[in-house]
Protein backbone atom coordinates (compact mmCIF):
# COMPACT_ATOMS: atom_id res chain seq x y z
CA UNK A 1 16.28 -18.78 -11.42
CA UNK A 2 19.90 -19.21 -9.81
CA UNK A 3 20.80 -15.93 -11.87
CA UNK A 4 18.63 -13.91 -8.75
CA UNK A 5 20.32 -15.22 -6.52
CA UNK A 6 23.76 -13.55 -6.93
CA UNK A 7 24.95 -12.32 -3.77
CA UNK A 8 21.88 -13.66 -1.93
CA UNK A 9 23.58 -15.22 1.30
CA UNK A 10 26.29 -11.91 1.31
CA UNK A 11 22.89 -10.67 3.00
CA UNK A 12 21.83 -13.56 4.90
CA UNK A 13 25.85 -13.97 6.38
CA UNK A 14 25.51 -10.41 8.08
CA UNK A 15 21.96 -10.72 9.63
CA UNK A 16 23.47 -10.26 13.13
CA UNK A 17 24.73 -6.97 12.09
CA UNK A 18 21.59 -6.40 9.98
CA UNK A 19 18.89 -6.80 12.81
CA UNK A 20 20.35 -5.92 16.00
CA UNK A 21 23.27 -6.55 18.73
CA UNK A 22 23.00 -8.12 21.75
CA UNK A 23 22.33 -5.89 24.63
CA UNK A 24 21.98 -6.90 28.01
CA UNK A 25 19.61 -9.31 26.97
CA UNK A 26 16.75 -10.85 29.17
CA UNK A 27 16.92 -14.10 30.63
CA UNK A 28 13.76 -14.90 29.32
CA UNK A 29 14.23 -17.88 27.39
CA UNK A 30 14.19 -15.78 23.78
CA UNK A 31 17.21 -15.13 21.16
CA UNK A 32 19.78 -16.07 24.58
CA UNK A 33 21.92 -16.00 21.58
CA UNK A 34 22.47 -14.11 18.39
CA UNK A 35 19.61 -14.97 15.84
CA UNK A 36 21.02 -16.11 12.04
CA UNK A 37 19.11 -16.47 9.04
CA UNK A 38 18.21 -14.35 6.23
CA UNK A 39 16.25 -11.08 5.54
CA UNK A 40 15.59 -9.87 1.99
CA UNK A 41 15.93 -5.93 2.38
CA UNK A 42 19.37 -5.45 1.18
CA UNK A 43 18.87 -7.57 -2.03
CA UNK A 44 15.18 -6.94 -2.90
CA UNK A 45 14.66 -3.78 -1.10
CA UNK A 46 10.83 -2.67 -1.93
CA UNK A 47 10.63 -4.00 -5.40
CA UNK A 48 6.72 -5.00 -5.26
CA UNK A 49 6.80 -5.69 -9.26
CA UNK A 50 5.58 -9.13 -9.67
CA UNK A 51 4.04 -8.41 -12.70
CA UNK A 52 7.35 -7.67 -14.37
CA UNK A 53 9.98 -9.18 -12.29
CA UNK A 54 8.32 -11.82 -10.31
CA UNK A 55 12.16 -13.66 -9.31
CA UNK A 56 13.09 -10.49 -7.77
CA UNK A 57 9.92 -9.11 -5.87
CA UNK A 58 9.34 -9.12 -2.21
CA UNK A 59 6.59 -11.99 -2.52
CA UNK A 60 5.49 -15.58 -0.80
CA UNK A 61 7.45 -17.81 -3.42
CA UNK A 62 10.73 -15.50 -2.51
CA UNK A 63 10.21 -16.49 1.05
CA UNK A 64 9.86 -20.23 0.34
CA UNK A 65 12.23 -20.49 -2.29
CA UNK A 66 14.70 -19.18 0.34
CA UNK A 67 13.14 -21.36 2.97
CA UNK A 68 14.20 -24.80 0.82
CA UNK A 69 17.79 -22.94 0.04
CA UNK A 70 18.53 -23.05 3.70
CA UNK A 71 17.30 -26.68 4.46
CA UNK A 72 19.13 -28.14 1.41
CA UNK A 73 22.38 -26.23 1.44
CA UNK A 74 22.88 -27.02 5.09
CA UNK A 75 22.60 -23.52 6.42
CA UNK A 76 19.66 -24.51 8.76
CA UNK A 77 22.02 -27.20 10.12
CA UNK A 78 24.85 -24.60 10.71
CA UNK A 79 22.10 -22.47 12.85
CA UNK A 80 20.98 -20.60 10.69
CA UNK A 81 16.62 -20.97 11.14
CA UNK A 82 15.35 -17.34 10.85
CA UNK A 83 14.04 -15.95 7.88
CA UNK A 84 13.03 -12.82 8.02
CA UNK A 85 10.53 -10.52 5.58
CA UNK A 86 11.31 -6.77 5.94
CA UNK A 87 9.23 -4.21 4.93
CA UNK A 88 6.38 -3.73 1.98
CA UNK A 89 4.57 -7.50 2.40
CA UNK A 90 1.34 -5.84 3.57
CA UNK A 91 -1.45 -4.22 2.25
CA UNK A 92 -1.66 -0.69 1.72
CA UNK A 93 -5.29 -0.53 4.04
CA UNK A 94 -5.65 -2.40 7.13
CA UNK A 95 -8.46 -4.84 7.46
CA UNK A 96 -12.26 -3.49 8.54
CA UNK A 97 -10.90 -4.74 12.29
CA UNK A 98 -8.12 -2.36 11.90
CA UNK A 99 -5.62 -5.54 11.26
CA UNK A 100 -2.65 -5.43 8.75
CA UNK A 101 -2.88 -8.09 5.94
CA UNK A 102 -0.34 -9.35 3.72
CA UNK A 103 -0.95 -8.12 -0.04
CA UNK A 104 -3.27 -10.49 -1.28
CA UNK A 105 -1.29 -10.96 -4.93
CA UNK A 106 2.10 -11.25 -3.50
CA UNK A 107 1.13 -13.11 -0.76
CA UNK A 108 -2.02 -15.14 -1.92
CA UNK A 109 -1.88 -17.59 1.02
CA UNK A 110 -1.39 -15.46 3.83
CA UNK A 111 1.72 -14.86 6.78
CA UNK A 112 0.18 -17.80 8.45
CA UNK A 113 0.24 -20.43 5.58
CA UNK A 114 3.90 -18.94 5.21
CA UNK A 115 5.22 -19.32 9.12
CA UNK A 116 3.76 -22.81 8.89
CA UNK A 117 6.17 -23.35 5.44
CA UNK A 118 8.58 -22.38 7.67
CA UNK A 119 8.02 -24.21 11.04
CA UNK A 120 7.54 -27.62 8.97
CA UNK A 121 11.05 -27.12 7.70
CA UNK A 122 12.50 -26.51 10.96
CA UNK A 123 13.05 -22.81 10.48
CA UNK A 124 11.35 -19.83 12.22
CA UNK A 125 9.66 -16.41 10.49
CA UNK A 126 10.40 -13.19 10.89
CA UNK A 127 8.22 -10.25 10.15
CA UNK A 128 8.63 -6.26 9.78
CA UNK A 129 7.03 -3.54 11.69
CA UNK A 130 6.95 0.28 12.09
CA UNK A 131 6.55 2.17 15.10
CA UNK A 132 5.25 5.21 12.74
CA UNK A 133 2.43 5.77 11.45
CA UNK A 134 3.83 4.22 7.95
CA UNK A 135 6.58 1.80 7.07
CA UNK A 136 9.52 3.35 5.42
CA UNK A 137 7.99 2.59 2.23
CA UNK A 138 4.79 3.99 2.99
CA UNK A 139 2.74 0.89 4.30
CA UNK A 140 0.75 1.10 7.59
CA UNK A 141 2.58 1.89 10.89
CA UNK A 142 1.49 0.78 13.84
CA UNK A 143 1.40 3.91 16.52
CA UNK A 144 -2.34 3.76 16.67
CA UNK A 145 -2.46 -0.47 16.98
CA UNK A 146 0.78 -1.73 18.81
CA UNK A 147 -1.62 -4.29 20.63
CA UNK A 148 -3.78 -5.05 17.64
CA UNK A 149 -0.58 -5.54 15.50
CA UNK A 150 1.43 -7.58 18.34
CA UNK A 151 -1.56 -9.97 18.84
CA UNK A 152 -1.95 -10.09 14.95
CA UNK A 153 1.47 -11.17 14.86
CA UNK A 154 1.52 -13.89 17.80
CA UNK A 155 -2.14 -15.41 15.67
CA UNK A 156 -0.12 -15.29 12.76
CA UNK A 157 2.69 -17.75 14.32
CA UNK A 158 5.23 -14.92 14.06
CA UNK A 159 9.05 -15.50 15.68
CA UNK A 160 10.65 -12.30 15.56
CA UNK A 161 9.17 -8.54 14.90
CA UNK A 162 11.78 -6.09 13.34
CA UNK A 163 9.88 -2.79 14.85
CA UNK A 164 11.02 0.01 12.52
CA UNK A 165 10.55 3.87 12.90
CA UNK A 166 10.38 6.02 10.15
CA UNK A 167 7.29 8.55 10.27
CA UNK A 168 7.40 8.73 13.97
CA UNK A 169 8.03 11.35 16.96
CA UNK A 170 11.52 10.25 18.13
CA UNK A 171 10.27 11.77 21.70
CA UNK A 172 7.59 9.16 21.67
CA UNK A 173 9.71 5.79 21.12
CA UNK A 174 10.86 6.26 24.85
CA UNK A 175 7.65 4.98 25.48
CA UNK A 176 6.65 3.26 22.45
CA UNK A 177 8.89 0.64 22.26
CA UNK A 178 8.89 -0.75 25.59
CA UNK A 179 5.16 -0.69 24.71
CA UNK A 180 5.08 -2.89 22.11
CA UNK A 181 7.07 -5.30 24.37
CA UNK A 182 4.35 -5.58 26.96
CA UNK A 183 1.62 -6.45 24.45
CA UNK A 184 4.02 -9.04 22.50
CA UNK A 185 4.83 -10.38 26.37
CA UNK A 186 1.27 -10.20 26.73
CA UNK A 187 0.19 -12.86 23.82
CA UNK A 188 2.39 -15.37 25.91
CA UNK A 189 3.94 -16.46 22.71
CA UNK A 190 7.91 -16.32 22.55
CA UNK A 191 8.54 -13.47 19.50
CA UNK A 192 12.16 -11.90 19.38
CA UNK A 193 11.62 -8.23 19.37
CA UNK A 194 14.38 -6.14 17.78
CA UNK A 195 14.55 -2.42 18.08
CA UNK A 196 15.72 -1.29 14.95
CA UNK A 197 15.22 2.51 15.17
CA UNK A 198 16.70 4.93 15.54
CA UNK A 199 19.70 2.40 16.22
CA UNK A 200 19.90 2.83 20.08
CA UNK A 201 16.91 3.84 21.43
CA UNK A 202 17.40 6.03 25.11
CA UNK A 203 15.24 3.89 26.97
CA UNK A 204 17.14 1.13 29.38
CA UNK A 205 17.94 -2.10 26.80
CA UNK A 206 16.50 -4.00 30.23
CA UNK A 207 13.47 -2.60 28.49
CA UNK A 208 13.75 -3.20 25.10
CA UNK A 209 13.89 -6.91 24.82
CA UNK A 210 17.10 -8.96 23.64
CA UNK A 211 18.01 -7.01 20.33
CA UNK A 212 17.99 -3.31 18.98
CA UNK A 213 19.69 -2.17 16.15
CA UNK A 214 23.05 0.05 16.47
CA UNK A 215 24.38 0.36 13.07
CA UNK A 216 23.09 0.84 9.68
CA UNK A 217 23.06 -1.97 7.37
CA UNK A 218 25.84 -3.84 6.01
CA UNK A 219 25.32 -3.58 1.71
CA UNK A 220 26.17 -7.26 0.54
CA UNK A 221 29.64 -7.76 -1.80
């Protein structure tokens, strides 16, 4: 299994760059500093094959096997307690309550089970959104169910929402992200929100929350 792991942490060691920069953030007791931890995208990308390559897809055991490389190679204890999934966990349909659920092979225990894996180790979860009405790689969007989708999130035990924004009116996210803020604010549970399209939004980052995203991603070495 170590053979998968090649270049693993070149990812995780440029997560600041890879989420968002601080901006003018909010005194409101969330991500005062720079979150660190690890997020899977520029390793694993979309690969959903678990059938066929089940060490390299996006899946629960990636998530905990990274979870228990973090505790026991001292990375948690060097600050490093996010860990983040990007996009294609979910199902392709949402729920008959209009919810998103994680796919049910990949992820046969649920996000909830999982953030709990996490908080028991001391580390937080992270968790990938899209503005649109898909995911980059064609999984729901949230336009139509930013509250659903922000209180789904806070049930779930969620820490931090990377809020995407591919299939989406860029004249909309003016209004859209800031949005999504107030109904995360709402569930009264602290979530770090980062912007992460279309790298700087043009609404005020007093609006935004601590982090959006200004560059594109750093490829690991």
């Amino acid at each position: 299994r170590m053979k998968r792991r090649e270049g693993w942490w070149a990812a995780a060691c440029v997560v600041a760059a890879l989420l968002a920069s601080v901006a003018h953030a909010l005194d409101n007791g969330v991500a005062l500093t720079p979150p660190m931890g690890w997020l899977d995208w520029e390793r694993f990308r979309c690969n959903v094959d678990c059938e066929n390559d089940p060490d390299n897809c996006i899946s629960e055991q990636l998530f905990t096997e990274m979870a228990d490389r973090m505790v026991a190679d001292g990375f948690l204890d060097a600050g490093y307690n996010l860990v983040n999934i990007d996009d294609c966990w979910a199902s392709m349909e949402r729920d008959a309550y209009g919810r998103l659920e994680a796919d049910p092979d990949r992820f046969p225990h649920g996000i909830p089970w999982l953030a709990q894996y996490m908080h028991t180790r001391g580390l937080k979860l992270g968790i990938y959104g899209d503005y649109g009405n898909y995911t980059c790689g064609g999984y729901p969007g949230s336009i139509d169910y930013l509250q659903i989708d922000a209180e789904t999130f806070a049930f779930w035990g969620v820490d931090m929402l990377k809020l995407d924004g591919c299939y989406a009116d860029p004249a909309s996210m003016d209004k859209g992200y800031p949005e999504m803020e107030k109904y995360l604010n709402a569930t009264d549970r602290p979530i770090i929100y980062s912007c992460s399209w279309p790298y700087s939004p043009r609404a005020p980052s007093s609006q935004l929350g601590p982090h959006r995203r200004e560059l594109q991603p750093v490829a690991p070495v």
